[in-house]
Protein backbone atom coordinates (compact mmCIF):
# COMPACT_ATOMS: atom_id res chain seq x y z
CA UNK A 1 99.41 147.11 162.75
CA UNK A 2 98.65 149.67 160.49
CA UNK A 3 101.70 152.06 161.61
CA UNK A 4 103.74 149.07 161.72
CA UNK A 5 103.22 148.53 158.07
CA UNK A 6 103.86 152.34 157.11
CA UNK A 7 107.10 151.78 159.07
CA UNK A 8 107.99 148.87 156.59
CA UNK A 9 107.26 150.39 153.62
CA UNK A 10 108.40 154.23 154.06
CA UNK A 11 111.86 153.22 154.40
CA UNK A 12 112.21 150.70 151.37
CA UNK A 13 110.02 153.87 149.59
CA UNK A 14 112.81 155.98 150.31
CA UNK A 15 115.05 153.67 149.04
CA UNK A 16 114.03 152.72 145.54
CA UNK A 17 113.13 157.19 145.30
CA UNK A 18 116.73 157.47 146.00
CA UNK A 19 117.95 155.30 142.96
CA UNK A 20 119.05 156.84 139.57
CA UNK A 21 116.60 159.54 138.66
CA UNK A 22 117.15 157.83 135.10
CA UNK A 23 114.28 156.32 133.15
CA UNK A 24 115.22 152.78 131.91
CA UNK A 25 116.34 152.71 128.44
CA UNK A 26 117.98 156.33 129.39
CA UNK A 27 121.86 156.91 129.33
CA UNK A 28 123.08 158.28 131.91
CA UNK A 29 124.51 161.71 132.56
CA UNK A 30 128.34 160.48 132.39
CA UNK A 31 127.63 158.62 129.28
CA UNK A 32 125.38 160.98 127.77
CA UNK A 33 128.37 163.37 128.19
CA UNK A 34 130.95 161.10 126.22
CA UNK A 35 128.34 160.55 123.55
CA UNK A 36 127.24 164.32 123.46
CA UNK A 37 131.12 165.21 122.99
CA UNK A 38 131.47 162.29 119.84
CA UNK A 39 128.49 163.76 118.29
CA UNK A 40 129.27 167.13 118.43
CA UNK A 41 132.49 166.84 116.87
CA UNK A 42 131.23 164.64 113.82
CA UNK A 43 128.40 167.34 113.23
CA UNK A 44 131.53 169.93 113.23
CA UNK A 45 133.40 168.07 110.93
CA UNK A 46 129.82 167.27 108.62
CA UNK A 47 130.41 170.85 108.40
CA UNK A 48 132.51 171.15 105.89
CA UNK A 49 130.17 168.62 103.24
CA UNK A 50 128.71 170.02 100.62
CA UNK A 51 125.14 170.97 100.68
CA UNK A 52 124.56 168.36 97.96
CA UNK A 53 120.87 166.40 98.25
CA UNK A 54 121.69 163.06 100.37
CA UNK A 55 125.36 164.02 101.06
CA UNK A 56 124.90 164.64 104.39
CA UNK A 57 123.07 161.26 104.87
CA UNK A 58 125.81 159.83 102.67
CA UNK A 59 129.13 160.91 105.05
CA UNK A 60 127.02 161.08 108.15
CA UNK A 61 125.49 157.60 108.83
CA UNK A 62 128.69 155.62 108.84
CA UNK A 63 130.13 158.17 111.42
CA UNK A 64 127.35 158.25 113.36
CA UNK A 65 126.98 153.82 113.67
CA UNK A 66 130.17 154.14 114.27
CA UNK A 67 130.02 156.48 117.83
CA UNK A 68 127.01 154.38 118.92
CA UNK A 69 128.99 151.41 118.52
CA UNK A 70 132.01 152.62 120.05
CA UNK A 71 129.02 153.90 123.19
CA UNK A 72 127.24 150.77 123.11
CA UNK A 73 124.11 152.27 122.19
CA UNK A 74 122.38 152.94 119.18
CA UNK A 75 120.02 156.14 117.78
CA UNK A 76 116.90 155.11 119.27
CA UNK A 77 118.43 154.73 122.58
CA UNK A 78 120.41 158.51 121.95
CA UNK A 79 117.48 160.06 120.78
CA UNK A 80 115.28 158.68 123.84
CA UNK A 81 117.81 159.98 126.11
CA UNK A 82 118.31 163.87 124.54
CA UNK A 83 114.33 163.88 124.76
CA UNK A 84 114.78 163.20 128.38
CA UNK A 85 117.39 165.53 129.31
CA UNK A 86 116.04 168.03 127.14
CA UNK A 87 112.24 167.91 129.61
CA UNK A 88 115.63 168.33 132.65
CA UNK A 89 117.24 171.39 131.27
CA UNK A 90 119.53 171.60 134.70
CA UNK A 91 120.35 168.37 134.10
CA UNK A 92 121.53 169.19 130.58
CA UNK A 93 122.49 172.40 131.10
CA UNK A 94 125.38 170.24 133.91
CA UNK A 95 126.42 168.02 130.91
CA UNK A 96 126.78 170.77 128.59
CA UNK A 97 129.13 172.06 131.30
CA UNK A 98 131.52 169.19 131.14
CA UNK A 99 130.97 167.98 127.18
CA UNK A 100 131.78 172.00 126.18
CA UNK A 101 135.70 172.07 127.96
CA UNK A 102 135.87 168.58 126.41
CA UNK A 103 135.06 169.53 123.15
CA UNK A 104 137.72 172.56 123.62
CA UNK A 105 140.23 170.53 124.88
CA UNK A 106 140.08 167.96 121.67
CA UNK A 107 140.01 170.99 119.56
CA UNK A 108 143.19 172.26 120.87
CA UNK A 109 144.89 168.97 120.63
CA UNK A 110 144.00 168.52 117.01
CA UNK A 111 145.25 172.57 116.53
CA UNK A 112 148.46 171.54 117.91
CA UNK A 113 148.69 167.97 116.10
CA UNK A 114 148.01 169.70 112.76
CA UNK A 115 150.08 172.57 113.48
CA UNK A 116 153.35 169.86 114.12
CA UNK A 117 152.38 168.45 110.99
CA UNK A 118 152.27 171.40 108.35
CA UNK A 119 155.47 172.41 110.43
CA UNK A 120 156.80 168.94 109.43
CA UNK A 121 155.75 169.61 105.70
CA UNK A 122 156.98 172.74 105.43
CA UNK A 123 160.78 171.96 106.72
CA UNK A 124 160.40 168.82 104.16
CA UNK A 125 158.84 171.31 101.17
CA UNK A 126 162.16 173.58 102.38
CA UNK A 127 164.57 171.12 102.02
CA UNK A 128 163.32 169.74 98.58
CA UNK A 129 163.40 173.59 97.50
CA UNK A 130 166.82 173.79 99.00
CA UNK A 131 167.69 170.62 97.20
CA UNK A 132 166.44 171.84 94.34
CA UNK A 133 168.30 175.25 94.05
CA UNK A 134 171.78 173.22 94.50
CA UNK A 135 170.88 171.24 91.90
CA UNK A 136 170.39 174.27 89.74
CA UNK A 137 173.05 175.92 90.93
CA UNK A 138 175.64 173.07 90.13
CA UNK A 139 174.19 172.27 86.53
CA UNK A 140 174.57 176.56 85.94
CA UNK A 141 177.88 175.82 87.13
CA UNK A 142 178.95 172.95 85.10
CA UNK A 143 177.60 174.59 81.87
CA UNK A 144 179.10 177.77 83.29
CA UNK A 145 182.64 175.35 83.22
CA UNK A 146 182.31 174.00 80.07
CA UNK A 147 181.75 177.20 78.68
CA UNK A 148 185.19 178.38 80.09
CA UNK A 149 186.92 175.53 79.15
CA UNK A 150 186.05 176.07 75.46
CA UNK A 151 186.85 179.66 75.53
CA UNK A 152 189.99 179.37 77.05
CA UNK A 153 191.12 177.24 74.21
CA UNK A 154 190.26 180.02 71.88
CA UNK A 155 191.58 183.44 73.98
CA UNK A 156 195.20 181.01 75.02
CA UNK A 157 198.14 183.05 73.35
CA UNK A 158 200.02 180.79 70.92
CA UNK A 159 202.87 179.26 72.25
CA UNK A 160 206.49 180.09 71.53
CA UNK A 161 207.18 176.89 70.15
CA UNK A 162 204.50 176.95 68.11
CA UNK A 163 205.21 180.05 66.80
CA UNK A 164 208.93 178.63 65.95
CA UNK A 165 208.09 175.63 64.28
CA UNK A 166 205.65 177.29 62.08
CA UNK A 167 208.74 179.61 60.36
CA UNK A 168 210.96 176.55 60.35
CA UNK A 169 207.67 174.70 58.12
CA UNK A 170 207.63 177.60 55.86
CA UNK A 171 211.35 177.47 55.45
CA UNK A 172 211.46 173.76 55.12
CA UNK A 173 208.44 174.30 52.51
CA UNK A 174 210.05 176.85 50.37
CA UNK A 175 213.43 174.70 49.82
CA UNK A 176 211.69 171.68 48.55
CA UNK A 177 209.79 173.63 46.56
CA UNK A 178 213.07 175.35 44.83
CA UNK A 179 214.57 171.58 45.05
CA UNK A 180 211.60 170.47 42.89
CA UNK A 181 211.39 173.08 40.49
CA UNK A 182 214.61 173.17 39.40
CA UNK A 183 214.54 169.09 38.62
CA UNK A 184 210.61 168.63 37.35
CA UNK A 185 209.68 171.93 36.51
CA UNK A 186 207.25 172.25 33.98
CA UNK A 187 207.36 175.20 32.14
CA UNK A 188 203.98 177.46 32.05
């Protein structure tokens, strides 16, 4: 009887050993490695705070709620878990294998997104400068106009029938003139 209940229990022993190594309460490796990835990238980009006292609690915590809600997990349950792995360093050390190209890959996808846009706002900045020199150009020309226009008037040679009428006022001047002396003249 006594072999008959070792037979009944080794097997259903071997099952329940051969379910998740994983404590309860413990993420598992896949999501570890999504979370791990999130976390990383806000710490990168916590970076760039200042060093100021609290700032760091200030930008962080919202970030941070914010991955462990989009997870469904919260800090307790993160911290539990990076305790656990940490005791399994081949476990970790297989996570960090996958969360490291991830990481990478995000990186280079947020190189190229930035790099399209300063591209963008530099062909926009070039045609505002380009718009801008036209502009310049055409007001330097319309002075430069207006400025011929006026001098022209000065440097244009006097016209031949200008220059006859002006001996034919003279004339016509000097004749009334001796027409009204001779009749009113008052003598000096």
């Amino acid at each position: 009887m006594r072999n008959y209940k070792i037979l009944f229990f080794l097997p259903l022993l071997f099952l329940l050993s051969c379910k998740d190594k994983t404590a309860e309460g413990i993420l598992n490796s896949e999501q570890m490695q999504a979370l791990l990835v999130d976390v990383h990238i806000v710490d990168g980009a916590l970076y760039e705070v200042s060093g100021e006292p609290d700032s760091l609690f200030k930008y962080g915590s919202g970030k941070y709620e914010l991955i462990f809600k989009k997870h469904h997990t919260d800090s307790t349950q993160f911290k539990k878990s990076y305790l656990y792995y940490t005791n399994r360093p081949d476990e970790l050390y297989k996570i960090y294998e996958k969360v490291v190209p991830a990481i990478k890959f995000k990186a280079d996808s947020a190189t190229k997104i930035k790099r399209k846009a300063d591209s963008l706002e530099n062909i926009k900045q070039q045609k505002i400068n380009e718009a801008t020199a036209k502009r310049a150009a055409d007001s330097v020309k319309r002075v430069n106009d207006k400025k011929l226009k006026a001098d022209s008037l000065k440097k244009k040679p006097k016209s031949t029938t200008a220059q006859a009428v002006k001996p034919k006022k003279n004339a016509l001047f000097l004749e009334r003139a001796k027409q009204f002396k001779g009749k009113n003249a008052v003598p000096r």
